[in-house]
Protein backbone atom coordinates (compact mmCIF):
# COMPACT_ATOMS: atom_id res chain seq x y z
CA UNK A 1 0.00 0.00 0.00
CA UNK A 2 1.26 3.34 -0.96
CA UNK A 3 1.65 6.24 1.76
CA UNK A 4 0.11 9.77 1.44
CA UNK A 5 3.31 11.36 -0.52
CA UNK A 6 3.62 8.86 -2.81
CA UNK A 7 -0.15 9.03 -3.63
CA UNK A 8 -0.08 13.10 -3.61
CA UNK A 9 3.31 12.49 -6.10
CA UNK A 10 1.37 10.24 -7.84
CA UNK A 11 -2.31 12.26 -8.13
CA UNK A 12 -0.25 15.59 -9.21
CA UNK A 13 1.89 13.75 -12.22
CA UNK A 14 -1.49 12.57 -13.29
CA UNK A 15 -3.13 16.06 -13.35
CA UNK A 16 -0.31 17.32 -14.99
CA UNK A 17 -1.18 14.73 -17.75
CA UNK A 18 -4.25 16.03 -18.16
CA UNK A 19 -3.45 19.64 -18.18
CA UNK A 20 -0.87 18.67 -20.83
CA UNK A 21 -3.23 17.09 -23.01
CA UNK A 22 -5.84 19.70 -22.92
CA UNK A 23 -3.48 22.22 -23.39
CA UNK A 24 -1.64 20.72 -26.34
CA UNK A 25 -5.41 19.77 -28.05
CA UNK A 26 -6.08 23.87 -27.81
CA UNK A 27 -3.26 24.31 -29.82
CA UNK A 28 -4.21 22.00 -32.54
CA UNK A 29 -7.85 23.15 -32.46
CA UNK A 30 -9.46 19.96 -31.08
CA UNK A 31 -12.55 19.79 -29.38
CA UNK A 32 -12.01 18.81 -26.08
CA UNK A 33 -14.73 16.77 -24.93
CA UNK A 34 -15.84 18.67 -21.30
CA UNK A 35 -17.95 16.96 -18.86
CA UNK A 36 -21.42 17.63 -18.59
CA UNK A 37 -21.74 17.77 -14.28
CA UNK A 38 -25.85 17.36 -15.31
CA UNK A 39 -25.84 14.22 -16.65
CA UNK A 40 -22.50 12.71 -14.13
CA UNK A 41 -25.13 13.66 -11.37
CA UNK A 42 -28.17 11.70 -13.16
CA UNK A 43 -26.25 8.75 -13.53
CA UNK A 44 -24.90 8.97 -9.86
CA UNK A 45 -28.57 9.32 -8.39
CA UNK A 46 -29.75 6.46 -10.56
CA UNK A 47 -26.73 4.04 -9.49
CA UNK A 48 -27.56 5.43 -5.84
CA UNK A 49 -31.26 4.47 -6.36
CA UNK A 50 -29.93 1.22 -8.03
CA UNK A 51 -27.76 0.11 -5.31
CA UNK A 52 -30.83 1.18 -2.43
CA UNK A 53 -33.49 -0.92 -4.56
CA UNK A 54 -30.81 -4.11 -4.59
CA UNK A 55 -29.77 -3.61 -1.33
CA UNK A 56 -33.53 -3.65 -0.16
CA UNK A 57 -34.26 -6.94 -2.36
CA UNK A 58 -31.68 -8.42 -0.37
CA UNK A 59 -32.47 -7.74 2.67
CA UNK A 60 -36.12 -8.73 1.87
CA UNK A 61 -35.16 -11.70 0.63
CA UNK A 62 -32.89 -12.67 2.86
CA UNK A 63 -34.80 -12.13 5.98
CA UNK A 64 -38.32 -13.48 4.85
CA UNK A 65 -36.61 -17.35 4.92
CA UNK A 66 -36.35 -16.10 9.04
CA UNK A 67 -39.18 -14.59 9.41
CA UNK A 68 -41.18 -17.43 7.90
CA UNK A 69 -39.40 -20.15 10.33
CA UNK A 70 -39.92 -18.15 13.40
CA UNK A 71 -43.99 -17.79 12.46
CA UNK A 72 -43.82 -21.32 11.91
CA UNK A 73 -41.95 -22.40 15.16
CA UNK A 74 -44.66 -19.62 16.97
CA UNK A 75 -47.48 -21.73 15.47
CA UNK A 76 -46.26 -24.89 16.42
CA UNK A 77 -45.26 -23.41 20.13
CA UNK A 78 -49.17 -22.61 20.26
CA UNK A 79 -49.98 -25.70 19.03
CA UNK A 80 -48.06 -27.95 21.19
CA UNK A 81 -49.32 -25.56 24.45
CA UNK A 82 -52.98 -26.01 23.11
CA UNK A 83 -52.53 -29.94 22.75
CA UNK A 84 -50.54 -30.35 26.03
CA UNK A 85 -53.89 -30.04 28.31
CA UNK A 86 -54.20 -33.64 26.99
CA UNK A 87 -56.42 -35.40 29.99
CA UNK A 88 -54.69 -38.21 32.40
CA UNK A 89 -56.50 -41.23 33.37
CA UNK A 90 -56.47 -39.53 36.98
CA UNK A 91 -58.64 -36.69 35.34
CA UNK A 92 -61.00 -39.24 33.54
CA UNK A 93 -61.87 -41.24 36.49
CA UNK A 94 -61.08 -39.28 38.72
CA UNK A 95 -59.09 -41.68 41.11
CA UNK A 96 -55.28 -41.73 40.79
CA UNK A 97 -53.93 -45.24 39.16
CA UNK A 98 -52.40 -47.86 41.21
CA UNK A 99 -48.94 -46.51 41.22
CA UNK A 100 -46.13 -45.28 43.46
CA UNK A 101 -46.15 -41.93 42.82
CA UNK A 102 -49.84 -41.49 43.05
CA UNK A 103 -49.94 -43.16 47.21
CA UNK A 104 -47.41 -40.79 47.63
CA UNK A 105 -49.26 -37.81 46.38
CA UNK A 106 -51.86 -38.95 49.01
């Protein structure tokens, strides 16, 4: 990686360059082809909007897989709660089967 000086050095030969060439094509009567600011700011607000609109897809996307497990693991958490009230032969016939636990609950 190159340090600040070398990258100053470097961004100054480079505008030199430039001025070189522009001033040389005045000489000879070119037209120099200027930039037109309008249109480099359309096409930087449309890649902007670009990038937001695939960066949004991808979130969507991306997070909807989620989103769509955790309802489904929230509907079967209901589901299981719902089903869990399932009645014990103590409930039924109301007296406790012949077992250990149950004399000891006496």
């Amino acid at each position: 990686m190159i340090d600040e000086r070398e990258f100053d050095s470097f961004d100054s030969e480079v505008n030199q360059l430039f001025r070189d060439a522009f001033a040389e094509a005045n000489e000879r009567g070119v037209p120099v082809n200027v930039p037109d600011e309008e249109r480099v700011e359309r096409i930087v607000e449309q890649a902007r909007h670009e990038a937001v609109i695939k960066d949004t897809a991808t979130f969507f996307f991306r997070s909807f897989a989620a989103a769509l497990a955790e309802l489904l693991v929230a509907m079967l958490r209901a589901f299981t709660e719902q089903n869990s009230g399932v009645q014990t032969l103590e409930d039924i016939s109301g007296e406790a089967p012949n077992t250990t636990q149950s004399k000891k609950r006496r």
